[in-house]
N, C-alpha and C. Protein backbone atom coordinates (compact mmCIF):
# COMPACT_ATOMS: atom_id res chain seq x y z
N UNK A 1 103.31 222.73 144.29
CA UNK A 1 102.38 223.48 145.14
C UNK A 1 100.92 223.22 144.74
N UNK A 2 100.40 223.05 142.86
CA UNK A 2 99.53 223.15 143.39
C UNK A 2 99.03 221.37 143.48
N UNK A 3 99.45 220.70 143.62
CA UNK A 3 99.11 218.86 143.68
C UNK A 3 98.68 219.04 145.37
N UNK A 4 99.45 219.96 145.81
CA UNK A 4 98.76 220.05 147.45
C UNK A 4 97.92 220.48 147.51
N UNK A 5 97.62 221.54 146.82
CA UNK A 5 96.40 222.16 147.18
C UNK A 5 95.44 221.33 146.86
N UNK A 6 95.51 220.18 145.51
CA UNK A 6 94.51 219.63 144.92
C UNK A 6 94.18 218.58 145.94
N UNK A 7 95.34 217.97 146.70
CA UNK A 7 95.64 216.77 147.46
C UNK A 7 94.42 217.37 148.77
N UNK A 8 94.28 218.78 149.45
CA UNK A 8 93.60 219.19 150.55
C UNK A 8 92.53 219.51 149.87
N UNK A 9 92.33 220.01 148.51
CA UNK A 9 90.69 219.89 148.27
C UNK A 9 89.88 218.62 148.26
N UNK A 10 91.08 217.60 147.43
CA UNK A 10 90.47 216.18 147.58
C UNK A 10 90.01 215.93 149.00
N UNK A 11 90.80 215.82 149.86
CA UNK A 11 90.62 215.25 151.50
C UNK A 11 89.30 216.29 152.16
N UNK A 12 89.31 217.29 152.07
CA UNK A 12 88.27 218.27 152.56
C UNK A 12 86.92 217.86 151.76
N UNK A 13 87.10 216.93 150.92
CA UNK A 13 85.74 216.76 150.00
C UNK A 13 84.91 215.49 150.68
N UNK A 14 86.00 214.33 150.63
CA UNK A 14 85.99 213.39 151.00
C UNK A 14 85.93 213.44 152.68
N UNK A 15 85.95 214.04 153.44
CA UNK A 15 85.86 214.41 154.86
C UNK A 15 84.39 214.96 154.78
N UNK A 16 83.81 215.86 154.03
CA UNK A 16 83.03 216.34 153.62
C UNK A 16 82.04 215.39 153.21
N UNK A 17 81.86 214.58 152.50
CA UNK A 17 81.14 213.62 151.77
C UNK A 17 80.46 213.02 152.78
N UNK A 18 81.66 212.03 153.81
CA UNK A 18 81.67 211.30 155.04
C UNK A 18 81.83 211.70 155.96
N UNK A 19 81.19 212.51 156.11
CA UNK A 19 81.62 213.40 157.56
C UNK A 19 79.99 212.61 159.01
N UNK A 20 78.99 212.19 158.07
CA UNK A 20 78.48 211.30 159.16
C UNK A 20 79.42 210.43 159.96
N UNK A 21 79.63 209.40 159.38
CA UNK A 21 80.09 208.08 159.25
C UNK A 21 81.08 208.50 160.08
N UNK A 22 82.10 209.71 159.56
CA UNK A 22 83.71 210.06 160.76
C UNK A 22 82.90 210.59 161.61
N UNK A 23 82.07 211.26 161.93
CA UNK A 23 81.86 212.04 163.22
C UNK A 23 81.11 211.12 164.42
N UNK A 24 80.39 209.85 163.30
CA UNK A 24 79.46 209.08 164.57
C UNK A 24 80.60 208.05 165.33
N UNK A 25 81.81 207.95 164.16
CA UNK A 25 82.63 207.04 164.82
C UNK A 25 83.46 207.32 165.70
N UNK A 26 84.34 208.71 165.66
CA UNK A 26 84.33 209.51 166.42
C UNK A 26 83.88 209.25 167.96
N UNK A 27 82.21 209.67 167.82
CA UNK A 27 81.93 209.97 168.85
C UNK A 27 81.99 208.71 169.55
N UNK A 28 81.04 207.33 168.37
CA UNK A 28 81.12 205.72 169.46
C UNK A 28 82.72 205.34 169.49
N UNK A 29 83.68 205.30 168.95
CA UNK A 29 84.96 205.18 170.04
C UNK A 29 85.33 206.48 171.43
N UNK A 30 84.61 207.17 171.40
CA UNK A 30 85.03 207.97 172.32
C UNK A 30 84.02 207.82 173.96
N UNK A 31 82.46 207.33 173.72
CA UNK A 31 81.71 206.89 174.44
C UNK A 31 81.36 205.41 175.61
N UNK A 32 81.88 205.18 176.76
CA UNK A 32 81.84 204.30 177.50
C UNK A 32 80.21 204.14 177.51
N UNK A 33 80.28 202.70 177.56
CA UNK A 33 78.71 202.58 177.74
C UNK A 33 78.58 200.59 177.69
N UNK A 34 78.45 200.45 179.40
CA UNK A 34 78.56 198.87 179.86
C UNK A 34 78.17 198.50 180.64
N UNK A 35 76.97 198.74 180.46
CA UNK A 35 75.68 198.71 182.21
C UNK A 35 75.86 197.56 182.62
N UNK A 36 75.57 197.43 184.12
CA UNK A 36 75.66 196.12 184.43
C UNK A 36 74.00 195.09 184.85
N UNK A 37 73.83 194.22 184.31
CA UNK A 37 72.89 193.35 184.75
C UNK A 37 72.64 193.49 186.10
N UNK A 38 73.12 193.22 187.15
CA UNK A 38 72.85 193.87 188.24
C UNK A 38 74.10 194.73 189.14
N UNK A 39 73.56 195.30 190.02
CA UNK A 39 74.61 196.03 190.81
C UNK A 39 73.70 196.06 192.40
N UNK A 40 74.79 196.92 193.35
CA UNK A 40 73.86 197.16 194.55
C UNK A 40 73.50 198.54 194.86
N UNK A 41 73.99 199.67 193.34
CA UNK A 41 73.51 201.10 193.70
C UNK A 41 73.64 201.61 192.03
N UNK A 42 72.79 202.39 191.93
CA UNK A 42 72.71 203.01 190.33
C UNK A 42 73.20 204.62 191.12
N UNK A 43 74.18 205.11 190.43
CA UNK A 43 74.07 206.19 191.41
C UNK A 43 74.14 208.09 190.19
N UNK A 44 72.89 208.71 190.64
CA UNK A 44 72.62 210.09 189.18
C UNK A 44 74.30 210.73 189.84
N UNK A 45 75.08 211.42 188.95
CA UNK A 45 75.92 212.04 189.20
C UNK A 45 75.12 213.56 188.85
N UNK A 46 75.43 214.76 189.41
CA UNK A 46 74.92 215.99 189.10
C UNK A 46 75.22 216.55 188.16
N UNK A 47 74.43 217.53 187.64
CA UNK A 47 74.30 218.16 186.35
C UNK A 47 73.62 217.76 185.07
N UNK A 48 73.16 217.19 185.49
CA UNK A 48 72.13 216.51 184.35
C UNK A 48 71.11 216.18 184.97
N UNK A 49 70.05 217.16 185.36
CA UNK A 49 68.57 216.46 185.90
C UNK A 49 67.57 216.44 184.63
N UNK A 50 67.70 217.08 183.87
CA UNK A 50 66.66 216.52 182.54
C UNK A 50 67.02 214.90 181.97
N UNK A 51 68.26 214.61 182.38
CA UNK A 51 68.43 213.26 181.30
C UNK A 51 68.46 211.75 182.43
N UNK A 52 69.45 212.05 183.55
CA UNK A 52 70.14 211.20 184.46
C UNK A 52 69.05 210.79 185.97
N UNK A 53 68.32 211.31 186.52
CA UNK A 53 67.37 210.95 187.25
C UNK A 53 66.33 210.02 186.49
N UNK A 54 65.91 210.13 185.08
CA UNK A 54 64.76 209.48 184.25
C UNK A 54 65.80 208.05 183.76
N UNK A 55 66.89 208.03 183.54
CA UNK A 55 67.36 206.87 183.24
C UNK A 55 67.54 205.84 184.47
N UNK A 56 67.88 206.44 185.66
CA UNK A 56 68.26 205.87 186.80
C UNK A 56 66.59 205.32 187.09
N UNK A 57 65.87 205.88 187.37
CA UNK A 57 64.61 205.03 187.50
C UNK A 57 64.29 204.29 186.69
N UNK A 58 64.28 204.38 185.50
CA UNK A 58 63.79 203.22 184.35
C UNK A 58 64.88 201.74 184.90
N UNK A 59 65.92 202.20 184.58
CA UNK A 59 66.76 201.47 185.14
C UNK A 59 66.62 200.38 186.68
N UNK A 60 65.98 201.54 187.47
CA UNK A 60 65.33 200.70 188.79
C UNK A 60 64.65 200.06 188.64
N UNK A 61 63.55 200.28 187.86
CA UNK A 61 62.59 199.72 187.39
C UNK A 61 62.68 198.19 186.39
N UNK A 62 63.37 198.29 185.75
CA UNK A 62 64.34 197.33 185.19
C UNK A 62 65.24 195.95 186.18
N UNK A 63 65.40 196.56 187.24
CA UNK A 63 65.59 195.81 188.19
C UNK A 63 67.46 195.33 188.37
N UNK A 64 67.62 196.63 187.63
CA UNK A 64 69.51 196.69 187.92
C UNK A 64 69.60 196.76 189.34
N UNK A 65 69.21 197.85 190.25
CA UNK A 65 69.93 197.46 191.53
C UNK A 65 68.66 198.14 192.43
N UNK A 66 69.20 197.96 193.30
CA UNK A 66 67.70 197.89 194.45
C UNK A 66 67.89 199.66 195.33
N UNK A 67 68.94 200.26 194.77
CA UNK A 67 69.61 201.53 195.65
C UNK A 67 69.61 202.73 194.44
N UNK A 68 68.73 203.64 194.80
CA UNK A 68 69.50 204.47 194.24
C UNK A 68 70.24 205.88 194.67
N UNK A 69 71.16 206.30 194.33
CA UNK A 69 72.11 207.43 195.25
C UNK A 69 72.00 208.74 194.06
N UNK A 70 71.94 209.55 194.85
CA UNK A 70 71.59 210.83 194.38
C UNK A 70 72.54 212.32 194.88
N UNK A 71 73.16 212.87 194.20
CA UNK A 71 73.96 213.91 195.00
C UNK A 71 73.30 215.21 195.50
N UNK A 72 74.39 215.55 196.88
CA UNK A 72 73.76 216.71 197.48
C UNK A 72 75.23 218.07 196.89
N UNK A 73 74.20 218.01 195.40
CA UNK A 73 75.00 219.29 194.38
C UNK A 73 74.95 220.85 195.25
N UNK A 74 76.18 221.11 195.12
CA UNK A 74 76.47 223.06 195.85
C UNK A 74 75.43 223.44 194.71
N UNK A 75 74.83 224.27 195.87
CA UNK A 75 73.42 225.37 195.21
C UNK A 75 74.54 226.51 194.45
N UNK A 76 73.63 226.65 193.43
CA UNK A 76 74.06 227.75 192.05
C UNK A 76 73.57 229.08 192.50
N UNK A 77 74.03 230.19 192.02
CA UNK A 77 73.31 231.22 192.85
C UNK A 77 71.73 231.62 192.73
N UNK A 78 71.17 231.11 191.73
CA UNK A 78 69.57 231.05 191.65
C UNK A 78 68.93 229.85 192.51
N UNK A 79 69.56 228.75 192.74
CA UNK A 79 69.22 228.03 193.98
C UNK A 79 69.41 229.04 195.48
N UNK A 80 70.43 229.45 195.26
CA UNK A 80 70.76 229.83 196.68
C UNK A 80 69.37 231.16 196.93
N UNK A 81 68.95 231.44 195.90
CA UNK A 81 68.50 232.65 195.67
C UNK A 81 66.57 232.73 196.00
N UNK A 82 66.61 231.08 195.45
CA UNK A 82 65.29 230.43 195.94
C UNK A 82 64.31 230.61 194.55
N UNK A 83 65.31 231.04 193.54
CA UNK A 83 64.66 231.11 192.53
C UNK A 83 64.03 229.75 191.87
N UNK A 84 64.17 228.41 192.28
CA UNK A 84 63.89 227.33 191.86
C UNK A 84 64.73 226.21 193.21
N UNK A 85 64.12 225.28 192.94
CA UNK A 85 64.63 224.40 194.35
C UNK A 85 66.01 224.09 194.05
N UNK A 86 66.68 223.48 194.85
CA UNK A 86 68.37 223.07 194.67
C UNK A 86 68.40 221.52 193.42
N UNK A 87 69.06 221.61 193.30
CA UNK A 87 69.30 220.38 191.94
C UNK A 87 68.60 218.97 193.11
N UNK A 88 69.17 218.87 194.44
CA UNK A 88 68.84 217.28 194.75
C UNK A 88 67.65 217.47 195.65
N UNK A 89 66.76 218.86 195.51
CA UNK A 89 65.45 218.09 195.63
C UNK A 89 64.74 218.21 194.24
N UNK A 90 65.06 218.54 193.38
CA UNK A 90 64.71 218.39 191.80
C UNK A 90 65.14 216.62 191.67
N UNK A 91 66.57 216.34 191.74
CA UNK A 91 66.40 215.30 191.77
C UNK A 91 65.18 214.03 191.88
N UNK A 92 64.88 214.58 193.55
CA UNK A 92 64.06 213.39 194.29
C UNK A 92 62.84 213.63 194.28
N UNK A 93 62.52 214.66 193.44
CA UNK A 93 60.99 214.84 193.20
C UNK A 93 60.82 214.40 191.67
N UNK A 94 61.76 214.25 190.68
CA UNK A 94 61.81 213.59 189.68
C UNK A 94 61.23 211.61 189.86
N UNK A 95 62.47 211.27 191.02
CA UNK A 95 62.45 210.22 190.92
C UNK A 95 60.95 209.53 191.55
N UNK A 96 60.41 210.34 192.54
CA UNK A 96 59.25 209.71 193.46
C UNK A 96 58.07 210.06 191.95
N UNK A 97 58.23 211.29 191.46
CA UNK A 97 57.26 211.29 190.29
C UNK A 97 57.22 209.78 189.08
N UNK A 98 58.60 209.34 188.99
CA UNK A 98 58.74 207.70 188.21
C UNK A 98 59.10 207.28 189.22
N UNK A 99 58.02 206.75 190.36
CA UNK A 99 57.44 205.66 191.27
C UNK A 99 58.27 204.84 191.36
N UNK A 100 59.85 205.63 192.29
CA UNK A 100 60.73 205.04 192.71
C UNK A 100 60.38 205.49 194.27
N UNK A 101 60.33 204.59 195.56
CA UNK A 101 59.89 204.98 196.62
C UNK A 101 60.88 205.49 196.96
N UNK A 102 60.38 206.13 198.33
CA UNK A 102 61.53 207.25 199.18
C UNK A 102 62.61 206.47 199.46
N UNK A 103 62.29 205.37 199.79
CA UNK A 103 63.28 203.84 201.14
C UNK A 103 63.99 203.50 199.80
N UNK A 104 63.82 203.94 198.80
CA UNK A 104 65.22 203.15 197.81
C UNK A 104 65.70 204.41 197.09
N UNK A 105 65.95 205.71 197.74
CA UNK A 105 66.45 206.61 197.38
C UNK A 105 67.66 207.12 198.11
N UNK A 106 68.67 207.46 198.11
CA UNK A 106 69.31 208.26 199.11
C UNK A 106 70.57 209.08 198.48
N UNK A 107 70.30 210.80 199.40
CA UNK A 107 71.04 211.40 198.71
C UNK A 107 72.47 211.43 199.40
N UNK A 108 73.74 211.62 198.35
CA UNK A 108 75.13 211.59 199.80
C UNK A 108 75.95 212.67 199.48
N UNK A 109 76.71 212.74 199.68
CA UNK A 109 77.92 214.06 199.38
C UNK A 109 77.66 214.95 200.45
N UNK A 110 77.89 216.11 200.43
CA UNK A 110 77.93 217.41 200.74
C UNK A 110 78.53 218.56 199.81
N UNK A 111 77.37 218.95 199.25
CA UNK A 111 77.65 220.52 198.40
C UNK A 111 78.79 219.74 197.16
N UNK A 112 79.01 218.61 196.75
CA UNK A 112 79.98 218.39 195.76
C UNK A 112 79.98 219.23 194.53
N UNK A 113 81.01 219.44 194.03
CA UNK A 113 80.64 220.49 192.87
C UNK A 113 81.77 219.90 191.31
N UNK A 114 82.00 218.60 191.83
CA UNK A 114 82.97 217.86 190.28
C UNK A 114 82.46 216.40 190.63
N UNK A 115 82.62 216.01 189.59
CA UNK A 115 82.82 214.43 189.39
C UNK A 115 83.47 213.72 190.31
N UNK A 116 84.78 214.06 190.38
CA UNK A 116 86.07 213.82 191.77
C UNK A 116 85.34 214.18 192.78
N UNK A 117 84.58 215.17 193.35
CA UNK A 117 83.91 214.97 194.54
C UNK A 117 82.79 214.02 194.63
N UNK A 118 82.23 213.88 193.70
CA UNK A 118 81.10 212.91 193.36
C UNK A 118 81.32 211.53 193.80
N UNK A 119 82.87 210.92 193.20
CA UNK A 119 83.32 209.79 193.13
C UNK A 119 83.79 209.35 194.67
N UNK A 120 84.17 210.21 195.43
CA UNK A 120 84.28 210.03 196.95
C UNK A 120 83.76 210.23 197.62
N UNK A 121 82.36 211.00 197.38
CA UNK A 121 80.94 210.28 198.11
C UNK A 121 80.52 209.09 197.51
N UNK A 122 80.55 208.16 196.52
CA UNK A 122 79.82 207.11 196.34
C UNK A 122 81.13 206.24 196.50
N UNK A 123 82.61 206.50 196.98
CA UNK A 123 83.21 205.47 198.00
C UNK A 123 82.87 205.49 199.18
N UNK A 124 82.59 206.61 199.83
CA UNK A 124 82.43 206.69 201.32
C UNK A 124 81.21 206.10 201.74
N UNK A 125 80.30 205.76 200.96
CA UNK A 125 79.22 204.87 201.10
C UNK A 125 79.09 203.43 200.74
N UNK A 126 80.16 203.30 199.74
CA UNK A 126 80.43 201.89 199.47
C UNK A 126 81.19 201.41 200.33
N UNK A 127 82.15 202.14 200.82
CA UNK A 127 82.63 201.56 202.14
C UNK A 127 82.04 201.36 203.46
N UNK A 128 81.16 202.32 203.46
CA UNK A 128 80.14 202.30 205.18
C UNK A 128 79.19 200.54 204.56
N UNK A 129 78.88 200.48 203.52
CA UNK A 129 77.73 199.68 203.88
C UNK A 129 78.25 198.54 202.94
N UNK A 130 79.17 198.16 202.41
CA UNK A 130 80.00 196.87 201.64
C UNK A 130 79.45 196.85 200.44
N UNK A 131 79.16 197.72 199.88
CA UNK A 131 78.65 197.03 198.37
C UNK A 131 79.92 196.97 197.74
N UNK A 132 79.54 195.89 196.23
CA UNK A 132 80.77 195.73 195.35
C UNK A 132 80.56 196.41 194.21
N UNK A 133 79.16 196.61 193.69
CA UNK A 133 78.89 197.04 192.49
C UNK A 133 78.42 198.27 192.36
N UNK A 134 78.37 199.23 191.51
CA UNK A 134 78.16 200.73 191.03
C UNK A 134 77.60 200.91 189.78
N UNK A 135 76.45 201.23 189.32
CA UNK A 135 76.03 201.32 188.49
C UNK A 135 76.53 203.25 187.59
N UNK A 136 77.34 203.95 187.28
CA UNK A 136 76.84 205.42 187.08
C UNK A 136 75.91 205.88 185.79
N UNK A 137 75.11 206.38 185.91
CA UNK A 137 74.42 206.88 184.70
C UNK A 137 75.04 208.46 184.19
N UNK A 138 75.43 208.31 182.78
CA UNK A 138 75.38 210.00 182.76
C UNK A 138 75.37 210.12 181.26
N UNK A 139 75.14 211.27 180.49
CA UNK A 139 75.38 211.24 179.20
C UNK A 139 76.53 211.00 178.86
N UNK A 140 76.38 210.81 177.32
CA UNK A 140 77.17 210.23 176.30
C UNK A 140 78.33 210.39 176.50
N UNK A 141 78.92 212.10 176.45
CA UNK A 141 80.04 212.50 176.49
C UNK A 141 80.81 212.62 177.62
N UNK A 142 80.24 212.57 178.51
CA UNK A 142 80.87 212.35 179.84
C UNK A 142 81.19 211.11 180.65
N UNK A 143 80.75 209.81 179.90
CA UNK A 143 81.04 208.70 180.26
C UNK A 143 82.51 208.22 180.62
N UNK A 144 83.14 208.90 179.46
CA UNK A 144 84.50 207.98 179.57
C UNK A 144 85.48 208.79 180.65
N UNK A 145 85.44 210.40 181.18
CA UNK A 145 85.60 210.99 182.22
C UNK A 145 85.50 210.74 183.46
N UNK A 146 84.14 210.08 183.30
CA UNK A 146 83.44 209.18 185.00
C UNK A 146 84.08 207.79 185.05
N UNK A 147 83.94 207.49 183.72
CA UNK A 147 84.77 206.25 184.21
C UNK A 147 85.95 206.05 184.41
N UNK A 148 86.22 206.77 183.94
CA UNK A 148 88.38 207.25 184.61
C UNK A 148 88.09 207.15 185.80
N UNK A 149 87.25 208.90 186.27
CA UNK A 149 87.72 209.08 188.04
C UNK A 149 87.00 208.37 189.02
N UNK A 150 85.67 207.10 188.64
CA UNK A 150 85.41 206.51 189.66
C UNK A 150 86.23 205.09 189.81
N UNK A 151 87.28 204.79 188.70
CA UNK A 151 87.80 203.42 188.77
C UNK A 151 89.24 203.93 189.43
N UNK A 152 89.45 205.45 189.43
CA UNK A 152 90.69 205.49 189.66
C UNK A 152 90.07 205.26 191.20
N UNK A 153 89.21 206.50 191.61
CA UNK A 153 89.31 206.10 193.24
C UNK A 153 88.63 204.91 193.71
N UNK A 154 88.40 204.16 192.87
CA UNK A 154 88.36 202.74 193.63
C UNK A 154 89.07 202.00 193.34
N UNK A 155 90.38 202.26 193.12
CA UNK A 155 91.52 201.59 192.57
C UNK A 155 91.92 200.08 193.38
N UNK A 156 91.69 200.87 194.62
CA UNK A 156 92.32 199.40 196.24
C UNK A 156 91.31 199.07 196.31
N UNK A 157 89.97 198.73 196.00
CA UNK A 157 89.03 198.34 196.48
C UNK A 157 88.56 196.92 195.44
N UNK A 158 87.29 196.11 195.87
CA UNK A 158 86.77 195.25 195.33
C UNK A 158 85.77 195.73 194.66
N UNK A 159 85.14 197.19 194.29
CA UNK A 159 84.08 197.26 194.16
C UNK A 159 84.38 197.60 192.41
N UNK A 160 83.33 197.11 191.84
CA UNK A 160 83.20 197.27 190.34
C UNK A 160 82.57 198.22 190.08
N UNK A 161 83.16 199.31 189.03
CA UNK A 161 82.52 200.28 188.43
C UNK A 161 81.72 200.07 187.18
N UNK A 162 80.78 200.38 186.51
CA UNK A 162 79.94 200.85 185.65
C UNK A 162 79.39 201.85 185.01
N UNK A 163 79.01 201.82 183.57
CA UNK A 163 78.49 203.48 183.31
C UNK A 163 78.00 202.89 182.66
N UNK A 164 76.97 203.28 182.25
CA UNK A 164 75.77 203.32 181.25
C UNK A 164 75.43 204.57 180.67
N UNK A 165 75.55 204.96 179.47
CA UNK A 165 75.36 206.42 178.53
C UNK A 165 73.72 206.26 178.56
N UNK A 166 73.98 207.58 178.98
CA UNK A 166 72.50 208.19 178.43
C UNK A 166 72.55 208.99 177.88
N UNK A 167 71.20 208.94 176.41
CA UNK A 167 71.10 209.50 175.58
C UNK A 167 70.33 210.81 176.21
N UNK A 168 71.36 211.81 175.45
CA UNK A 168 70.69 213.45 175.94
C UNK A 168 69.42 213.65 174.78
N UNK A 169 68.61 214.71 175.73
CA UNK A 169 67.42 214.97 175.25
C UNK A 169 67.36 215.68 173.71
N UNK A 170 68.67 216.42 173.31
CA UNK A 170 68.49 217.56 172.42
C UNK A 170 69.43 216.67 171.61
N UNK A 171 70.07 215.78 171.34
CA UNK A 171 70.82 215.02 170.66
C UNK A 171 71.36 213.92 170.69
N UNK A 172 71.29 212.77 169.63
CA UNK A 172 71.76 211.29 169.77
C UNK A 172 73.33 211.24 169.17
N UNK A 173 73.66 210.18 169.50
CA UNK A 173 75.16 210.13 169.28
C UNK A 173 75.38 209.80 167.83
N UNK A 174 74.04 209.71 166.55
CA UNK A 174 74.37 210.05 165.06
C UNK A 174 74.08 210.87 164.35
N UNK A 175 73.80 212.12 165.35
CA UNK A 175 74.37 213.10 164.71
C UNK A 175 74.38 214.55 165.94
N UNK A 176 75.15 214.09 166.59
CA UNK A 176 75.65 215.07 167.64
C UNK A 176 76.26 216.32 167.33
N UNK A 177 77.29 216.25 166.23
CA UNK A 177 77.75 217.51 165.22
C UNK A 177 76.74 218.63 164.97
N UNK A 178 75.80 218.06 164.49
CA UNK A 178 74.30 219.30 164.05
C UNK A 178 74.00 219.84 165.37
N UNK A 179 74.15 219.72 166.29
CA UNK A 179 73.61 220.36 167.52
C UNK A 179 74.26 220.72 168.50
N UNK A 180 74.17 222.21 168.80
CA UNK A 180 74.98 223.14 169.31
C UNK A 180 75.53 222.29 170.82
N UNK A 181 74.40 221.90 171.25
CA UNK A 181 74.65 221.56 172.71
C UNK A 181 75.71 219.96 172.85
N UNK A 182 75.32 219.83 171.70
CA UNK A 182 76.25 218.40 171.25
C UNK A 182 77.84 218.76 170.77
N UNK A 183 77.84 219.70 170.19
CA UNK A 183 79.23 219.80 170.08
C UNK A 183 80.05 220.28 170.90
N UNK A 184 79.17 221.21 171.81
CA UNK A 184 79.73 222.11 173.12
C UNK A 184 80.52 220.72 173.95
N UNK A 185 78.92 220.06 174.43
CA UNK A 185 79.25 218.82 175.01
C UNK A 185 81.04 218.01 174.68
N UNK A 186 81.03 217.86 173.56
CA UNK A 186 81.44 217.12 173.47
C UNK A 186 83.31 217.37 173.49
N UNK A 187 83.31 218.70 173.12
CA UNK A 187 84.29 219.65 172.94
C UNK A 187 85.09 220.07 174.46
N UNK A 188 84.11 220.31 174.83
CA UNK A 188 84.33 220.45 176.86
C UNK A 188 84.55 219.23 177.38
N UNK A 189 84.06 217.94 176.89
CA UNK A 189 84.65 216.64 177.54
C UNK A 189 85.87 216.70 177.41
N UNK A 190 86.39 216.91 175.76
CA UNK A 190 88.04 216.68 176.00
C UNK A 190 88.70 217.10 176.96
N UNK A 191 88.55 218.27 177.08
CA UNK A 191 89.09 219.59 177.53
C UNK A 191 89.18 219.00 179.23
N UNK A 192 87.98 218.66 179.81
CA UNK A 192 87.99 218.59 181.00
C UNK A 192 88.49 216.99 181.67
N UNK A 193 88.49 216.18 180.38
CA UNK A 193 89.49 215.05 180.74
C UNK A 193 90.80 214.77 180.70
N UNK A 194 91.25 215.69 179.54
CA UNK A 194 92.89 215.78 179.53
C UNK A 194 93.61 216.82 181.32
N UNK A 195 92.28 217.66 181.87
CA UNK A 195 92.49 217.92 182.70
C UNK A 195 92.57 217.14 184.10
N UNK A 196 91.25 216.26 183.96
CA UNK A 196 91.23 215.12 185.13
C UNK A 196 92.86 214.63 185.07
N UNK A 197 93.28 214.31 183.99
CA UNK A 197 94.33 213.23 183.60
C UNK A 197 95.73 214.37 184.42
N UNK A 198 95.79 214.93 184.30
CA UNK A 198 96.95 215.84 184.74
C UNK A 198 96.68 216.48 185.99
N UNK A 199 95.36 216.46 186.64
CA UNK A 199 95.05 217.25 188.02
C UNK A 199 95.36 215.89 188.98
N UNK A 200 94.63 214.61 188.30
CA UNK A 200 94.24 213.45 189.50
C UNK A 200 94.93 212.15 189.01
């Protein structure tokens, strides 16, 4: 009995010691992140207007793709309330502020309120107008989620998916652990991908 106990103080020390090194690795095997050189749409998924509208323009700017798509996110009840504008004209007043013009903006969905709805507005537009390529931007922890449900629903199709991680404002991916919003993050990804995986 007690060689175990000594055996779990050892390991708790040594977990302890290296707990950077396990937690950053951790997080970079768990993070999709494979932008593409070019595409024909970078497209912000919702819920992230502090991080995902500012990458998508740099990105335009950069000269990944000539489109960018923007969602029309269900108003929260302080949107609805008029307490602040709805997420997708926050969006598009972000993006015209980084001198992305109106004519290479466009928002699609209706009221989407998941990823899975997200992902079948930016088919229903890849199908109206033939593109092959998809750029998605979103943070770190939510990459490998998006990239499940936009490759699943473009499963029959020709069109290539993409994600590119963006780094969140309140934390980088070496040392995401120290920060509340980073571990939340990252803790709720599981959670809500083992769910994708069993809902879709």
């Amino acid at each position: 009995m007690a060689w175990l106990l000594a055996a779990t103080g050892v390991l708790i020390l040594i977990g302890y010691v290296f707990r950077a090194p396990l937690l950053t690795g951790i997080a970079e095997a768990w993070v999709v992140n494979e932008p593409a050189a070019r595409a024909d749409a970078i497209v912000i998924l919702g819920g992230g207007v502090e991080n995902r509208p500012f990458a998508a323009a740099r990105m335009f700017h950069e000269g990944v793709a000539p489109m960018i798509l923007y969602m029309d996110v269900k108003l929260n009840p302080a949107e609805e309330l008029g307490v602040y504008p709805p997420e997708k004209e926050q969006t598009r007043r972000i993006l015209l502020s980084n001198n992305v013009p109106e004519s290479a903006m466009l928002a699609i969905g209706a009221n989407v309120a998941s990823t899975y709805d997200e992902s079948r507005a930016v088919r229903a537009w890849a199908m109206q107008t033939g593109a092959t390529s998809i750029v998605i931007t979103t943070e770190l922890f939510h990459t490998r989620r998006a990239r499940w449900v936009f490759r699943r629903e473009f499963r029959d199709t020709p069109v290539k998916i993409y994600v590119a991680a963006v780094d969140p404002v309140r934390y980088k991916i070496t040392g995401w652990w120290r920060n509340e919003e980073g571990i939340i993050a990252f803790q709720n990804e599981i959670i809500k991908t083992i769910y994708y995986w069993v809902e879709y």
